[in-house]
C-alpha atoms as a PDB file:
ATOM      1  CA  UNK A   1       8.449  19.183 -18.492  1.00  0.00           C
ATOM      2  CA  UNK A   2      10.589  16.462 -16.548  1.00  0.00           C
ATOM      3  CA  UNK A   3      13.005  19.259 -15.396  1.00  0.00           C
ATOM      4  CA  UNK A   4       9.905  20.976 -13.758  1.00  0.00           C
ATOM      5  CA  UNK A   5       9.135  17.874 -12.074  1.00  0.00           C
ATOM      6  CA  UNK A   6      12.912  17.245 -10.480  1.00  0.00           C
ATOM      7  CA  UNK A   7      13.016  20.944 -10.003  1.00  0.00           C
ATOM      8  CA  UNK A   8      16.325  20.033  -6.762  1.00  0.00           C
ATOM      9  CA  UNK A   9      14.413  21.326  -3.716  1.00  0.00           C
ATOM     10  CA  UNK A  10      11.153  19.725  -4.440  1.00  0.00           C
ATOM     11  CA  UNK A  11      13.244  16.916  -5.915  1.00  0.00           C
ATOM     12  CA  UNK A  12      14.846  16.157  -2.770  1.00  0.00           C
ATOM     13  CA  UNK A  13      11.803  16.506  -0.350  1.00  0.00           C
ATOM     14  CA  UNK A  14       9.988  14.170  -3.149  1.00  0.00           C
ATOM     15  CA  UNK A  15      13.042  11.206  -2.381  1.00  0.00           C
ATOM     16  CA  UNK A  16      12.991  12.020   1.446  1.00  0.00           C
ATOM     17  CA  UNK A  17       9.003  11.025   1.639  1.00  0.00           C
ATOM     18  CA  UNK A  18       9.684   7.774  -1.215  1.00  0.00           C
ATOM     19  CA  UNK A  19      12.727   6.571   1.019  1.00  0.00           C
ATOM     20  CA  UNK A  20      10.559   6.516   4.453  1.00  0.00           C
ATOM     21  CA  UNK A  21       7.707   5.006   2.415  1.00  0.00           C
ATOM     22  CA  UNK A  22       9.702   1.917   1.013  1.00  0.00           C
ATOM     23  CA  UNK A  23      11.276   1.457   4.119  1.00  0.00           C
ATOM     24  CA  UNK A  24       7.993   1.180   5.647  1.00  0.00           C
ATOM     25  CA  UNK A  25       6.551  -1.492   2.948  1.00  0.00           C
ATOM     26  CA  UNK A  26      10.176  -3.092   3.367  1.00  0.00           C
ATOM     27  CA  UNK A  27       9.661  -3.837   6.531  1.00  0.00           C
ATOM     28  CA  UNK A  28       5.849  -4.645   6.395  1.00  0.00           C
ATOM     29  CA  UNK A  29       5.130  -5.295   2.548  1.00  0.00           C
ATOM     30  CA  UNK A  30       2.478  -2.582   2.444  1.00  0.00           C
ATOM     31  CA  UNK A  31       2.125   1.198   3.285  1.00  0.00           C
ATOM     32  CA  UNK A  32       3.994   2.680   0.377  1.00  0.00           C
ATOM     33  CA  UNK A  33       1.555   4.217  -1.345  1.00  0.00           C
ATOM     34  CA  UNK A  34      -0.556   5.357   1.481  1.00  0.00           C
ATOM     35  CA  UNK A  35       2.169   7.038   3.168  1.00  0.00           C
ATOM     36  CA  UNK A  36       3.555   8.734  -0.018  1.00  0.00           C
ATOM     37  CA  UNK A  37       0.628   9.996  -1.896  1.00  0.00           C
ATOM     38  CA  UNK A  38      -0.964  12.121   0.228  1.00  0.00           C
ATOM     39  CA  UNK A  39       2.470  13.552   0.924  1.00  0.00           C
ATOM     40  CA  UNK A  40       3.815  13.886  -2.953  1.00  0.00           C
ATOM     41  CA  UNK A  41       0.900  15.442  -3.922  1.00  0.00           C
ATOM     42  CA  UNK A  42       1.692  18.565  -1.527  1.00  0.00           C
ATOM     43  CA  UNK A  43       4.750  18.228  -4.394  1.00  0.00           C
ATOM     44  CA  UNK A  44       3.328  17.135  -7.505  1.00  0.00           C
ATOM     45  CA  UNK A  45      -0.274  16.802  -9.456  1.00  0.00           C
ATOM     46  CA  UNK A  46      -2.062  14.111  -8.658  1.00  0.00           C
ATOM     47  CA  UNK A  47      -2.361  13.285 -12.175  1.00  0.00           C
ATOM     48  CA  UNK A  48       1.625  12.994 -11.641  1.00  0.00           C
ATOM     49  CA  UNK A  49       1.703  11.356  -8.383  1.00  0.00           C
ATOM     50  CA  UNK A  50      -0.698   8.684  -8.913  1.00  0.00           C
ATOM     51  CA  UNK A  51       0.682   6.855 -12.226  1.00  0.00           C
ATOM     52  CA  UNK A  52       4.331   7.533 -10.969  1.00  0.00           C
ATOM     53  CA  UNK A  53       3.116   5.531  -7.989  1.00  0.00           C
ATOM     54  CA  UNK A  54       2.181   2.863  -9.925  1.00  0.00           C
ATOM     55  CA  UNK A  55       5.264   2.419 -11.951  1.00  0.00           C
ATOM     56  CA  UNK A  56       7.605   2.782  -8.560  1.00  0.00           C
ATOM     57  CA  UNK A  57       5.343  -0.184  -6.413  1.00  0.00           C
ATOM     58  CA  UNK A  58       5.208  -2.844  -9.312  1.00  0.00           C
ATOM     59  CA  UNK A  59       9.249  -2.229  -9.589  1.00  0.00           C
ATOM     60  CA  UNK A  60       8.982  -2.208  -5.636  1.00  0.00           C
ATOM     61  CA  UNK A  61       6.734  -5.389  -5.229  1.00  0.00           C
ATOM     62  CA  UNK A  62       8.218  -7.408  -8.264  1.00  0.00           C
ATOM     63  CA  UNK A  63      11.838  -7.054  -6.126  1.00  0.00           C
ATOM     64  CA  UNK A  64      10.055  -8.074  -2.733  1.00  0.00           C
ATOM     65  CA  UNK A  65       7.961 -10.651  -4.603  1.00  0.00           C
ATOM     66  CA  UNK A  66      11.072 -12.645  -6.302  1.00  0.00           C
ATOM     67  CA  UNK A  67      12.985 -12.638  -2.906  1.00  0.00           C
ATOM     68  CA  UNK A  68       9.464 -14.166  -0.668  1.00  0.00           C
ATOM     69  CA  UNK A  69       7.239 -15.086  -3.090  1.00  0.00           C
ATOM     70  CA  UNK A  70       7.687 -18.998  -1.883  1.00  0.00           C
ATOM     71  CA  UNK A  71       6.319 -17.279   1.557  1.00  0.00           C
ATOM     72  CA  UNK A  72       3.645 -16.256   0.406  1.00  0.00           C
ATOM     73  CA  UNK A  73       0.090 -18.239   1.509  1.00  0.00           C
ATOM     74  CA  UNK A  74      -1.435 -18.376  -2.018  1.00  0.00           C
ATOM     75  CA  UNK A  75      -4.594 -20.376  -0.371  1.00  0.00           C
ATOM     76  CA  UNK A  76      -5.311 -16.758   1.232  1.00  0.00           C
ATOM     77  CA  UNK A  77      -5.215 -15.394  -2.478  1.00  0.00           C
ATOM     78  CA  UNK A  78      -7.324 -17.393  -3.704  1.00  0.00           C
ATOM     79  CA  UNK A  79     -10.215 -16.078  -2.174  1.00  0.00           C
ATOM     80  CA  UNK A  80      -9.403 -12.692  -2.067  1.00  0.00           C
ATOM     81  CA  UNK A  81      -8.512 -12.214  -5.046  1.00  0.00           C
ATOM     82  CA  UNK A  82     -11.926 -12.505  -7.161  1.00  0.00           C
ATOM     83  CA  UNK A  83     -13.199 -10.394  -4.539  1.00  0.00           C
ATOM     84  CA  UNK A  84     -10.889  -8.038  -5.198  1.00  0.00           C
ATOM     85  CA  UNK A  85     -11.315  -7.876  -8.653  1.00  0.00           C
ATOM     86  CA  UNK A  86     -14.969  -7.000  -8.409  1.00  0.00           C
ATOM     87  CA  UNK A  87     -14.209  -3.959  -5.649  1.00  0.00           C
ATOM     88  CA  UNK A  88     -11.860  -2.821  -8.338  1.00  0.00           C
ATOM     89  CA  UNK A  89     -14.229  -2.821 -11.028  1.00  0.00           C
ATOM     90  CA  UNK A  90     -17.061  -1.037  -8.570  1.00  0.00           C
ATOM     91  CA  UNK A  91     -13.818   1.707  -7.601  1.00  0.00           C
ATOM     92  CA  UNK A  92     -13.564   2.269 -11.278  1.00  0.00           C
ATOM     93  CA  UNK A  93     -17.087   3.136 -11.237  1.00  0.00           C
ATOM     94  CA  UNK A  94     -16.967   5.382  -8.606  1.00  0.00           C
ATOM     95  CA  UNK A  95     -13.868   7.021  -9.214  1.00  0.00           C
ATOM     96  CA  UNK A  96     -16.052   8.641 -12.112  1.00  0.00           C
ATOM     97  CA  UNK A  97     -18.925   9.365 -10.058  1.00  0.00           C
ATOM     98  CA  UNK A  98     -18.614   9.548  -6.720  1.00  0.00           C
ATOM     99  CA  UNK A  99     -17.113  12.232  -4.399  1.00  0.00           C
ATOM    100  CA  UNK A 100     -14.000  10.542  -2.655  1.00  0.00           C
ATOM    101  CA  UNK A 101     -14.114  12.564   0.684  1.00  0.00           C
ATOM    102  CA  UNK A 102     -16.684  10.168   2.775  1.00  0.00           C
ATOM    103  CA  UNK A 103     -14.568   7.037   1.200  1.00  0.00           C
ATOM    104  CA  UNK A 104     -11.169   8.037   2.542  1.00  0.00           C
ATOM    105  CA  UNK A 105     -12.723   9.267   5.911  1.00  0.00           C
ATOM    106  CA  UNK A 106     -14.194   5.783   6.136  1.00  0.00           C
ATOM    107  CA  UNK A 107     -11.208   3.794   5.465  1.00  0.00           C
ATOM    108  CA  UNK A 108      -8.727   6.134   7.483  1.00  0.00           C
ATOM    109  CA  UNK A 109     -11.387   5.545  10.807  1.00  0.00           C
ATOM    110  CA  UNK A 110     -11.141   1.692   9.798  1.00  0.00           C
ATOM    111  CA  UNK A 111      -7.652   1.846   9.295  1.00  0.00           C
ATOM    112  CA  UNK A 112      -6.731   3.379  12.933  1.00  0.00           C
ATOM    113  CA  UNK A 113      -9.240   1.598  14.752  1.00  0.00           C
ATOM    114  CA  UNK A 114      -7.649  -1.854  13.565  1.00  0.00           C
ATOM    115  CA  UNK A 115      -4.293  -0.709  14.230  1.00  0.00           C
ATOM    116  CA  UNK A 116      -5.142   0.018  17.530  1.00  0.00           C
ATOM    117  CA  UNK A 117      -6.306  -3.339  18.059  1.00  0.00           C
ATOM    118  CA  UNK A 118      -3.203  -4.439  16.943  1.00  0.00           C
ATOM    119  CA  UNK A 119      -1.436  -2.518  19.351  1.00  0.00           C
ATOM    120  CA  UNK A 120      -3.402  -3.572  22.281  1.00  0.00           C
ATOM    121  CA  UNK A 121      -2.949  -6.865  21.638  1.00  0.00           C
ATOM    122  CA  UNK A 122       1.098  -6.632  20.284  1.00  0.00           C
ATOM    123  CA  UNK A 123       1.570  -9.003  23.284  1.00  0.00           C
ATOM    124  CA  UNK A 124      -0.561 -11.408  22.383  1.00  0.00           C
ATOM    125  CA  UNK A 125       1.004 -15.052  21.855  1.00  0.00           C
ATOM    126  CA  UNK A 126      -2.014 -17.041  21.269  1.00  0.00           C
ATOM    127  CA  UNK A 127      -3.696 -16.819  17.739  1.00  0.00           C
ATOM    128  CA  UNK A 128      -6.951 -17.858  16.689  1.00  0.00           C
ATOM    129  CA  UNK A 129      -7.714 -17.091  13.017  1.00  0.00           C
ATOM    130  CA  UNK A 130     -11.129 -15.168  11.842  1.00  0.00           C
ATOM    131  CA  UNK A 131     -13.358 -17.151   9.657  1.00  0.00           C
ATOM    132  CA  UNK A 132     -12.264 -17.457   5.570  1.00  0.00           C
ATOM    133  CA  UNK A 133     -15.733 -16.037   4.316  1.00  0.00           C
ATOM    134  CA  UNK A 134     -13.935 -12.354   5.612  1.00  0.00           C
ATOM    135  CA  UNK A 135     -12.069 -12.412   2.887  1.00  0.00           C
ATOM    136  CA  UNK A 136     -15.289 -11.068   0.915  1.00  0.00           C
ATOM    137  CA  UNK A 137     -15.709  -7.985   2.327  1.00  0.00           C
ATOM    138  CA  UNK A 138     -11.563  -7.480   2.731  1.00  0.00           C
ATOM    139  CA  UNK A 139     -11.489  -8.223  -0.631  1.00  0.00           C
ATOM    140  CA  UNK A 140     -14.352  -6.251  -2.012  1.00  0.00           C
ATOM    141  CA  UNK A 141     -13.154  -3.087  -0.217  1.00  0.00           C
ATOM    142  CA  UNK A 142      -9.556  -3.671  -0.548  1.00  0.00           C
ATOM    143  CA  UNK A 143      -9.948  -3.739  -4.503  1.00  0.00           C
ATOM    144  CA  UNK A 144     -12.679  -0.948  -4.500  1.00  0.00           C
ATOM    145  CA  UNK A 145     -10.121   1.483  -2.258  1.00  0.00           C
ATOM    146  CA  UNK A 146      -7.255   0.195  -4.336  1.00  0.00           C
ATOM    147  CA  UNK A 147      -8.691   1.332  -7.480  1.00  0.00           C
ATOM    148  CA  UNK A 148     -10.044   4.705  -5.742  1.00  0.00           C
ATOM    149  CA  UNK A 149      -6.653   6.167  -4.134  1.00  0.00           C
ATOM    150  CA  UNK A 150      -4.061   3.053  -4.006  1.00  0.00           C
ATOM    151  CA  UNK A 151      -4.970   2.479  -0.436  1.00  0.00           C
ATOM    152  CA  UNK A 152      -6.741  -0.836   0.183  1.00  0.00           C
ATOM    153  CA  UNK A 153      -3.169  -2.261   1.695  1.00  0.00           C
ATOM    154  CA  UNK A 154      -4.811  -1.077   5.433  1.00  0.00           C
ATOM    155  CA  UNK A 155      -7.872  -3.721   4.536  1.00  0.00           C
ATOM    156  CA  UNK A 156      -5.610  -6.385   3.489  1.00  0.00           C
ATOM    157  CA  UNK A 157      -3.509  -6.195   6.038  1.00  0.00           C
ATOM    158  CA  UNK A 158      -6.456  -5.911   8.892  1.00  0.00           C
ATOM    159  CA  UNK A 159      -7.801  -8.980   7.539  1.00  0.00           C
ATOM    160  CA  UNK A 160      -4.525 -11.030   7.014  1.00  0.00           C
ATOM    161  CA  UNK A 161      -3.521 -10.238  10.053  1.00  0.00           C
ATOM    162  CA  UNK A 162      -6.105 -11.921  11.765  1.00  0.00           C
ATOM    163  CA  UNK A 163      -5.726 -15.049   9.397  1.00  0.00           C
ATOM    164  CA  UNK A 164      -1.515 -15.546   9.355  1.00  0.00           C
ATOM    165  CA  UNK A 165       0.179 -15.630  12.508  1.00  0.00           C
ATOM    166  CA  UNK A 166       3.584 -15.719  10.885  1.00  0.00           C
ATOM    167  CA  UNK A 167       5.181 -12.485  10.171  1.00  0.00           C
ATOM    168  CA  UNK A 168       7.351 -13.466   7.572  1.00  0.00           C
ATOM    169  CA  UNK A 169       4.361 -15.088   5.760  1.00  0.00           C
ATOM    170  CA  UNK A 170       1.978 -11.994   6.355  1.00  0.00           C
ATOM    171  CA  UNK A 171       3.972  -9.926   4.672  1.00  0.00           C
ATOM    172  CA  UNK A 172       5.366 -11.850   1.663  1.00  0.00           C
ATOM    173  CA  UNK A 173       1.587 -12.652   1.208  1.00  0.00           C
ATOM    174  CA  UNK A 174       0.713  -9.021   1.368  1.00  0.00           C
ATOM    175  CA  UNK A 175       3.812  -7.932  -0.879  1.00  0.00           C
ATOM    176  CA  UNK A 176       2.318 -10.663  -3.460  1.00  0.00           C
ATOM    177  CA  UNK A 177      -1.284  -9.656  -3.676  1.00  0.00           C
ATOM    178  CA  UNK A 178      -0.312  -6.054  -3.711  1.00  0.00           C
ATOM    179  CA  UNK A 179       2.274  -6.517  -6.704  1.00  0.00           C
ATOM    180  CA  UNK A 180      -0.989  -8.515  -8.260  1.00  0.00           C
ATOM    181  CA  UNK A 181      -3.166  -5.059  -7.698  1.00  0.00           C
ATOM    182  CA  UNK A 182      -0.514  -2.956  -8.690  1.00  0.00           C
ATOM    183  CA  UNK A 183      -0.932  -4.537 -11.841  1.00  0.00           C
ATOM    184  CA  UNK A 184      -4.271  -4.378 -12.122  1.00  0.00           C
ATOM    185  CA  UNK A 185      -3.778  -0.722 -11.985  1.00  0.00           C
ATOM    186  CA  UNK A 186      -0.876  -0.086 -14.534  1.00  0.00           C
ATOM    187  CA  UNK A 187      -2.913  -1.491 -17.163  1.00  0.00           C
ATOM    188  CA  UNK A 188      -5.681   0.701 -16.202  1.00  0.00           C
ATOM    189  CA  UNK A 189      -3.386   3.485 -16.143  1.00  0.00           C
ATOM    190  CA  UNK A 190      -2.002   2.336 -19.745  1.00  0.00           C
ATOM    191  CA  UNK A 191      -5.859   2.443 -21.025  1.00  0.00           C
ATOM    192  CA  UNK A 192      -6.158   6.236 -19.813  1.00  0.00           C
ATOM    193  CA  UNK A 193      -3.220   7.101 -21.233  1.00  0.00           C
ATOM    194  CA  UNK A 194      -1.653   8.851 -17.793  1.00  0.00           C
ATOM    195  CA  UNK A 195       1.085   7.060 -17.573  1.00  0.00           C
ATOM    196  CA  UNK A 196       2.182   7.248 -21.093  1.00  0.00           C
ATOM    197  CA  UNK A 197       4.100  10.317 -20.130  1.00  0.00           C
ATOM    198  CA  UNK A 198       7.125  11.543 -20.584  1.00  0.00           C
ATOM    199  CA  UNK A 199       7.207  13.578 -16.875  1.00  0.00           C
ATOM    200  CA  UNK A 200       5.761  10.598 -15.360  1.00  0.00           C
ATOM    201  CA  UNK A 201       8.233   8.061 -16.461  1.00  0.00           C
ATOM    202  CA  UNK A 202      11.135  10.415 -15.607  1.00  0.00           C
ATOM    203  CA  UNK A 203      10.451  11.259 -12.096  1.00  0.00           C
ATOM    204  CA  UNK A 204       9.734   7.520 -11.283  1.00  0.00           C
ATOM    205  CA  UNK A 205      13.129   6.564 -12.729  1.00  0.00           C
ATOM    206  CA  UNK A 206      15.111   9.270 -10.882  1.00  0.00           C
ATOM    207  CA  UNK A 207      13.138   8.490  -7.883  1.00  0.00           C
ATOM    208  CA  UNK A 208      13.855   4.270  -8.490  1.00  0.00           C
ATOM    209  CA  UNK A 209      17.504   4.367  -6.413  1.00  0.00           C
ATOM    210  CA  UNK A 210      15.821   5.970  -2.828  1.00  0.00           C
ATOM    211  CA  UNK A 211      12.863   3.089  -4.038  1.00  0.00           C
ATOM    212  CA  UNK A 212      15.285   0.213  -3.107  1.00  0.00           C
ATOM    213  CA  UNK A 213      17.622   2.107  -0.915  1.00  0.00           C
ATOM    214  CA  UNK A 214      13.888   1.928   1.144  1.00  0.00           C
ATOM    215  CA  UNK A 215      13.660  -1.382   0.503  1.00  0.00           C
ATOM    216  CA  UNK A 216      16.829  -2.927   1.163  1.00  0.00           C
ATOM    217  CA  UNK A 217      17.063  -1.102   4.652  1.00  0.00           C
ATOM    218  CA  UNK A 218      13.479  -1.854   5.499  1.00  0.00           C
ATOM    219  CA  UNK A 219      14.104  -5.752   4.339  1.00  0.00           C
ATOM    220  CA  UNK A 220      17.413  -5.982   7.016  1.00  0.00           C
ATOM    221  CA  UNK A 221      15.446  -4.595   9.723  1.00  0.00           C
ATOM    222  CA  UNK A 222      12.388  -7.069   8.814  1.00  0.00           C
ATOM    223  CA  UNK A 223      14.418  -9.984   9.677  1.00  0.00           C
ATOM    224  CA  UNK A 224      15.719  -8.556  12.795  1.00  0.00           C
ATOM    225  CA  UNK A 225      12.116  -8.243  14.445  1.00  0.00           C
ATOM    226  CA  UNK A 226      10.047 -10.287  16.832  1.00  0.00           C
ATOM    227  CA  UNK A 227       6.542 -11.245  16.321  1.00  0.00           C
ATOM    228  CA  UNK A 228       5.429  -8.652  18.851  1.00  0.00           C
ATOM    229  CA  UNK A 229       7.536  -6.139  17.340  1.00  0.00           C
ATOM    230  CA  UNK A 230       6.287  -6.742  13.858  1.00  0.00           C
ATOM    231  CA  UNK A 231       2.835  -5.882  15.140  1.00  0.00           C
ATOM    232  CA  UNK A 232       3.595  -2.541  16.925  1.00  0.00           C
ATOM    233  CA  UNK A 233       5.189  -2.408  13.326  1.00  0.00           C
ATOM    234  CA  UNK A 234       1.750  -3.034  11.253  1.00  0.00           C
ATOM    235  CA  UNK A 235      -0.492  -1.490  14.243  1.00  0.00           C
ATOM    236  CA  UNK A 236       1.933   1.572  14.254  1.00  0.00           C
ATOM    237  CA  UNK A 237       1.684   1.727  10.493  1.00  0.00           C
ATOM    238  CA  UNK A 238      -2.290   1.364  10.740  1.00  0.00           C
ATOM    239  CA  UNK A 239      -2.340   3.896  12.832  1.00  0.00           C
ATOM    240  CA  UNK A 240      -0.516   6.602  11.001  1.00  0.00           C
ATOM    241  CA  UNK A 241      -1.958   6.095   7.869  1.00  0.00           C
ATOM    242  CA  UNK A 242      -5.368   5.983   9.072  1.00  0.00           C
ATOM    243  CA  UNK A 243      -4.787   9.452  10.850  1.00  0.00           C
ATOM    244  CA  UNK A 244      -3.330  10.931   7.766  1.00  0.00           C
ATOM    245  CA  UNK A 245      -6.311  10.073   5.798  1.00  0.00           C
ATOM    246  CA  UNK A 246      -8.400  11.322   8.805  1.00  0.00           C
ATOM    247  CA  UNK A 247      -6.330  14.661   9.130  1.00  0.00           C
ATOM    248  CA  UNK A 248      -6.671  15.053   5.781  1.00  0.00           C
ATOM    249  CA  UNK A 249     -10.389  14.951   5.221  1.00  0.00           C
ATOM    250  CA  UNK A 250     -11.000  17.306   7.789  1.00  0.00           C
ATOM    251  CA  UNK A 251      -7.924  19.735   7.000  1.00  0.00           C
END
């Protein structure tokens, strides 16, 4: 029952880890759900946590999309987005059949090894962008990790990075192709049937206001940042989430 889910303690400890989690993807355009789930579902069942997820980042991405969506580099999308598309399909696949432990232990160790490259080079002025053709394996793995757990932003973002030197850009870009995903993933989530629930849709609407409370503070601070402090931003972000995962899998 809904009033399980909003149960006031749990309730409030839910809100406390979605309103650090949108503030995160306001200021960066990604991290939400990799920051939240593995938290939430300490709270919730994942069979809970994961569709109300879905229905809190396409809210959260179509408000950050219709504010920078004329930022975002759609020639970047364009070739990572049928690559994504096929990862997704192959995530599907494995989500049925394959243990998920060595996957998340692979993409937290990728995850906090490029955000420490990040934050070595935070200080770094001069930019010279990695090839286009990455955007096959970013976009393979992105979409197969996307459709595993909702965390493929960490691949996106590691290879964006290293192909948009403007912050601003970056993240409206990664705010568009994750709202694009997130889609992807509701109508999966429609097929199943888990987020046809009554429980689900409930706690995502009480959790909506701390959604763009998140957003809106993360959003003022965004425009307040340097380049170099945007990237201790997305390397510190890398960082953490790829620990998480790591600390997770071995917990």
């Amino acid at each position: 029952m809904i009033f399980e889910l909003i149960e006031p303690a749990s309730f409030a400890l839910a809100a406390v880890i979605v309103l650090c989690a949108f503030f995160i993807f306001g200021v960066s355009g990604f991290g939400s759900s990799i920051v939240a789930v593995p938290l939430l579902v300490q709270i919730y069942p994942l069979k809970a946590v994961v569709p109300m997820m879905v229905i809190i980042d396409m809210c959260a991405a179509l408000y950050i999309g219709r504010k920078s969506s004329g930022d975002a580099n759609t020639q970047e999308l364009k070739w990572l987005f049928p690559c994504s598309l096929v990862g997704m399909v192959l995530g599907i696949f494995l989500l049925v059949k394959a243990p998920g432990e060595p996957l998340l232990l692979v993409l937290g160790i990728f995850a906090a090894i490029n955000g420490l490259r990040v934050l070595v080079k935070r200080n770094v002025e001069t930019f010279d962008p990695i090839s286009r053709w990455w955007a096959i394996p970013a976009g393979f793995f992105g979409g197969v990790f996307t459709a595993l757990f909702a965390t493929g932003g960490p691949l996106y973002v590691s290879y964006l990075g290293l192909r948009i030197a403007n912050p601003k850009v970056l993240r409206a870009t990664m705010a568009f192709i994750l709202f694009m995903l997130t889609f992807l993933r509701l109508a999966l989530m429609l097929v199943t049937g888990l987020i046809l629930s009554w429980e689900v849709l409930g706690l995502a609407v009480c959790l909506m206001p701390v959604t763009f409370l998140g957003i809106w503070v993360g959003s003022h601070v965004h425009t307040k940042l340097s380049n170099a402090s945007m990237r201790i931003a997305y390397g510190s972000i890398l960082v953490f989430s790829g620990s998480m995962l790591l600390l997770r899998q071995i917990t």
